[in-house]
Protein backbone atom coordinates (compact mmCIF):
# COMPACT_ATOMS: atom_id res chain seq x y z
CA UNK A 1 132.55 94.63 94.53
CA UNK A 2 129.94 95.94 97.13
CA UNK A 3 131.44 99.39 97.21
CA UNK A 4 131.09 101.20 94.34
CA UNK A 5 130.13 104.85 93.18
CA UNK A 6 126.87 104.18 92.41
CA UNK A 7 125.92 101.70 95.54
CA UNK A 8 127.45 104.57 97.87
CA UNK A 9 125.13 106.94 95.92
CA UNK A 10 122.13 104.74 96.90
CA UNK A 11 123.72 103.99 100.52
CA UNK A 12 123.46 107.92 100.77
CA UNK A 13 119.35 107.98 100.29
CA UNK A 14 119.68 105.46 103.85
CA UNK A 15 121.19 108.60 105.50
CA UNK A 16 119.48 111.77 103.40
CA UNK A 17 115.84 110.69 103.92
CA UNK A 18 115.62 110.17 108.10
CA UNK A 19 117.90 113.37 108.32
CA UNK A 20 116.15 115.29 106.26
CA UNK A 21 112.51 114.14 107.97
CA UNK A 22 114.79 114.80 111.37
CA UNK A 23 115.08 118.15 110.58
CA UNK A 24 112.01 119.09 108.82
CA UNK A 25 110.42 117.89 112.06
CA UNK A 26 112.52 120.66 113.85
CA UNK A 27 111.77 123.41 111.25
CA UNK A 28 108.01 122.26 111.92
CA UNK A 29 108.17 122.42 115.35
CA UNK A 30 110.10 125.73 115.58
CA UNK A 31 108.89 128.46 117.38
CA UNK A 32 109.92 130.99 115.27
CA UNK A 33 109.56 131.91 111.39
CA UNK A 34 113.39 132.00 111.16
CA UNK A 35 114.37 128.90 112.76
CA UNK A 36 111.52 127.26 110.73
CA UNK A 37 112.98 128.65 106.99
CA UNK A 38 116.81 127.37 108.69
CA UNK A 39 115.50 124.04 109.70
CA UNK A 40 113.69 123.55 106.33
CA UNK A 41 116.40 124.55 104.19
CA UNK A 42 118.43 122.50 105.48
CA UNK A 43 116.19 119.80 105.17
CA UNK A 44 115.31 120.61 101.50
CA UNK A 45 118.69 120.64 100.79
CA UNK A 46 118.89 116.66 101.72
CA UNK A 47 116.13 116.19 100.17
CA UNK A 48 116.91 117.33 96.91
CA UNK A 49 120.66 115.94 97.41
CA UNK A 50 118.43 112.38 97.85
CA UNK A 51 116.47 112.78 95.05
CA UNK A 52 118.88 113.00 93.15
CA UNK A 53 120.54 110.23 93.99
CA UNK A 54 117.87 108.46 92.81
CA UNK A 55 118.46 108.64 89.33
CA UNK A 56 122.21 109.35 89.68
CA UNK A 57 123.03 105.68 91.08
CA UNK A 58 121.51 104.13 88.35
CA UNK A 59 122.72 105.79 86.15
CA UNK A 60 125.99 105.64 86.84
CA UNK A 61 125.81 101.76 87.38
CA UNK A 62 125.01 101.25 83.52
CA UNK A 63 127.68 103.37 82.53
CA UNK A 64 130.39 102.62 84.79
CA UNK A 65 129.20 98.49 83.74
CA UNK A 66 128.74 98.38 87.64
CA UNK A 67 125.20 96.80 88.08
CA UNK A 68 125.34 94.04 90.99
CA UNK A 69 122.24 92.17 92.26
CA UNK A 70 123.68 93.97 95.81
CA UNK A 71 122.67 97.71 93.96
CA UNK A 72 119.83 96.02 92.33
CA UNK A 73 118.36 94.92 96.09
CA UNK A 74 119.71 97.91 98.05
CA UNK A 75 118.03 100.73 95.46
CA UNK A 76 114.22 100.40 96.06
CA UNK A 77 115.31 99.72 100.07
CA UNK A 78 116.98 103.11 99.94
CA UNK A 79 113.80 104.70 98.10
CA UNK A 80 111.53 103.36 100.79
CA UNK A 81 113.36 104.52 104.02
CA UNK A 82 114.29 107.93 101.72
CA UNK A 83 110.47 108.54 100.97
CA UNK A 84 108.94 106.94 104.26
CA UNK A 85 110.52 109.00 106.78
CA UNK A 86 109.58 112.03 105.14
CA UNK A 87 105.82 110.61 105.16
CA UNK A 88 106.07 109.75 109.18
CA UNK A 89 106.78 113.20 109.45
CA UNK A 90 103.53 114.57 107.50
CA UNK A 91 101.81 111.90 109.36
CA UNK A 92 102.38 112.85 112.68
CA UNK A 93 102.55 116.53 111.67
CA UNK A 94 99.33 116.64 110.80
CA UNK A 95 97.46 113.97 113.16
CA UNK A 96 94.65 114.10 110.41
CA UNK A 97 93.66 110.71 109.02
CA UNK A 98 93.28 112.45 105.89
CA UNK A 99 96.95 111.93 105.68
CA UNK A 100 97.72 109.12 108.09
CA UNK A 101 95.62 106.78 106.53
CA UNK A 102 97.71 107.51 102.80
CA UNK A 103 100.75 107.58 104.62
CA UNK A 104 99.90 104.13 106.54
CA UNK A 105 98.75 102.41 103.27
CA UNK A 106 101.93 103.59 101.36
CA UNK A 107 104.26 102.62 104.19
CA UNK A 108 102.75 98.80 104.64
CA UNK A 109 102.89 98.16 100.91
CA UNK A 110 106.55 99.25 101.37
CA UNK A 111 106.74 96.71 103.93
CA UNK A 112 105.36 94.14 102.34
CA UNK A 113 107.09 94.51 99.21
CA UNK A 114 110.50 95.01 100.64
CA UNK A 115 109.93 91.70 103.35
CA UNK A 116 109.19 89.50 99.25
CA UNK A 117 111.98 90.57 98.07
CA UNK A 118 114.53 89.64 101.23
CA UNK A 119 112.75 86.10 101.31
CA UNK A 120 113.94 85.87 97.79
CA UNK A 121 118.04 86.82 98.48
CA UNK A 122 120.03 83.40 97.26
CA UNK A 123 116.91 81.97 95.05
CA UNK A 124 117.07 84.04 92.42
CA UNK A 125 119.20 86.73 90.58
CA UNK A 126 117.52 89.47 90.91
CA UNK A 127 114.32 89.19 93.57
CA UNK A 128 111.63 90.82 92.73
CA UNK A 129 112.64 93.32 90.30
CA UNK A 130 111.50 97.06 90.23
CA UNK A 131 108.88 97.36 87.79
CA UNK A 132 108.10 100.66 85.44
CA UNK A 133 104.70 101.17 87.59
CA UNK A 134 106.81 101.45 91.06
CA UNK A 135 109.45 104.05 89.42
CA UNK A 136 106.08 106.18 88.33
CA UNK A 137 105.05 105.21 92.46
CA UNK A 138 108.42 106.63 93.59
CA UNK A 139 108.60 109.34 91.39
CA UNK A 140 104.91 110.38 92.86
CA UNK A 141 106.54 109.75 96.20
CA UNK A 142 109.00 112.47 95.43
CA UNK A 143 106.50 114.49 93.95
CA UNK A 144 104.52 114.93 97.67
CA UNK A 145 107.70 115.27 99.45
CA UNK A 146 108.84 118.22 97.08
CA UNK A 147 105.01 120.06 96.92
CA UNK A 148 105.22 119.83 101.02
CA UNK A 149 108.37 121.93 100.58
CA UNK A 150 106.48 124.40 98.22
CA UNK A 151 103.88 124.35 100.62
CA UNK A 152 105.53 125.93 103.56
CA UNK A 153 105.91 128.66 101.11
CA UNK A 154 102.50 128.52 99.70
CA UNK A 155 100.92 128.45 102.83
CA UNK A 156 102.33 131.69 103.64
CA UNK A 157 100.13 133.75 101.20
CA UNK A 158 96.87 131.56 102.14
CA UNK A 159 97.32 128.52 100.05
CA UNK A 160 94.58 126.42 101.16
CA UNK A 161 94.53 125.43 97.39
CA UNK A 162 97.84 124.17 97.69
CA UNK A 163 97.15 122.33 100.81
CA UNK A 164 94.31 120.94 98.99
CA UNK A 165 96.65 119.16 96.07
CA UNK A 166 99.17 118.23 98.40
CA UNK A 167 96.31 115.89 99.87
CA UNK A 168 95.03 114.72 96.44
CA UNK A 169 98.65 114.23 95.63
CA UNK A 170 98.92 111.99 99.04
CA UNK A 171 95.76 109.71 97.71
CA UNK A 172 96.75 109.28 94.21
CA UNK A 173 100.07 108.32 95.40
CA UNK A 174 98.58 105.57 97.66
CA UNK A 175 96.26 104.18 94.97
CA UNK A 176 99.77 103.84 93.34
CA UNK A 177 101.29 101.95 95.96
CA UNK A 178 98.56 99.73 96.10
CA UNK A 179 98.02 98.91 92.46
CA UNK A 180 102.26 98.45 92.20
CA UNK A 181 101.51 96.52 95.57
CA UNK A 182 98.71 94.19 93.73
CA UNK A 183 101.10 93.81 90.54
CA UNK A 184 104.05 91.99 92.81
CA UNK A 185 102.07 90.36 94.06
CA UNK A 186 100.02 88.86 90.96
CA UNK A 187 103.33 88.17 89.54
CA UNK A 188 104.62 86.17 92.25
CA UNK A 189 101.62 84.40 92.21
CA UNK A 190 102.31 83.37 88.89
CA UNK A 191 105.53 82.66 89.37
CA UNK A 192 104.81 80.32 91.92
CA UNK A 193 102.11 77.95 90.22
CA UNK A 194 103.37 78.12 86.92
C-alpha cells in the first residue's frame, strides 16, 4: 500500500520545503520589519513542521512494519526538494558566489544522485540506498536552513559573526555532498564490475 502514515509524512516535505522557500522569499523581500517577522514565521513554521517529518516518517515506518521500497525511494527525493528550495532561495538572496557556488555544488550532487537511483526503479529492491554519511549530509542541510532562521534574528544586533558561520556552515555542508556524492558513486562502480 502506497498510502500510508509515514509515506504521507514524507509526501508532506514535497509541499513544506518550496512553500516554506516561497514565503521566506516574501519575508526577504518585504518592505517592512513586520511583514518580514510574518512572512518568516510562517515560513519557519514549515520548516520546522518539515524537519520533522524527516525523522517522523521513518520512524513510524519501522514501527507501524510499514517500510515499502515506494517510502524507501520517495524519502531522500522529499529531503532534496525540502532542503533545495530553501538553498535557491539563499542563492538568489544573496547573488554572492560565496553562497551560489555551495548551493550549486549541493544541488547537482542532488541531481545526480537522485537521476542513479530512478535508473535503478525495477532492477533492484532498494536502488541506491541512503547511506549513514548522506543522513549526517541532510542533517547539515537542516542545520544551514535552521541557522539562516537564527540569522534574521542575529543579524539584528550586528551579527556579522553569525553571518560568518552560516557561510562556513554552507561549505562544510558542500564538502559533504560531495564526499556522500563520491561514495555512490564508488559503490556503484563496484557494483557494476564486480
Amino acid at each position: 500500500m502506497i498510502f500510508t502514515l509515514p509515506t504521507l509524512l514524507t509526501a508532506f516535505r514535497l509541499v513544506a520545503g518550496p512553500l516554506g522557500a516561497f514565503l521566506l522569499w516574501q519575508g526577504l523581500t518585504a518592505e517592512t520589519d513586520t511583514a518580514l517577522v510574518s512572512w518568516w514565521s510562517y515560513s519557519l513554521a514549515f520548516f520546522v513542521a518539515g524537519a520533522l517529518t524527516d525523522w517522523l516518517d521513518g520512524f513510524l515506518a519501522r514501527r507501524m512494519k510499514q517500510v515499502t521500497a515506494f517510502g524507501a525511494l520517495l524519502d531522500p527525493i522529499a529531503d532534496k526538494v525540502f532542503v533545495g528550495a530553501f538553498l535557491i532561495v539563499f542563492a538568489i538572496w544573496s547573488g554572492l558566489w560565496i553562497v551560489s557556488v555551495p548551493v550549486a555544488a549541493i544541488l547537482s550532487r542532488d541531481v545526480v544522485i537522485t537521476l542513479m537511483r530512478v535508473s535503478r526503479l525495477g532492477k533492484e529492491s532498494n536502488p541506491v540506498p541512503v547511506s549513514y554519511a548522506a543522513k549526517v549530509k541532510t542533517a547539515a542541510e537542516m542545520g544551514v536552513i535552521a541557522w539562516f532562521f537564527a540569522l534574521i534574528v542575529l543579524a539584528r544586533g550586528g551579527g556579522d559573526w553569525a553571518y560568518l558561520v552560516w557561510i562556513v556552515m554552507i561549505w562544510v555542508t558542500a564538502a559533504l555532498s560531495l564526499y556522500t556524492a563520491l561514495g555512490y558513486l564508488w559503490a556503484r562502480r563496484k557494483t557494476s564490475t564486480g
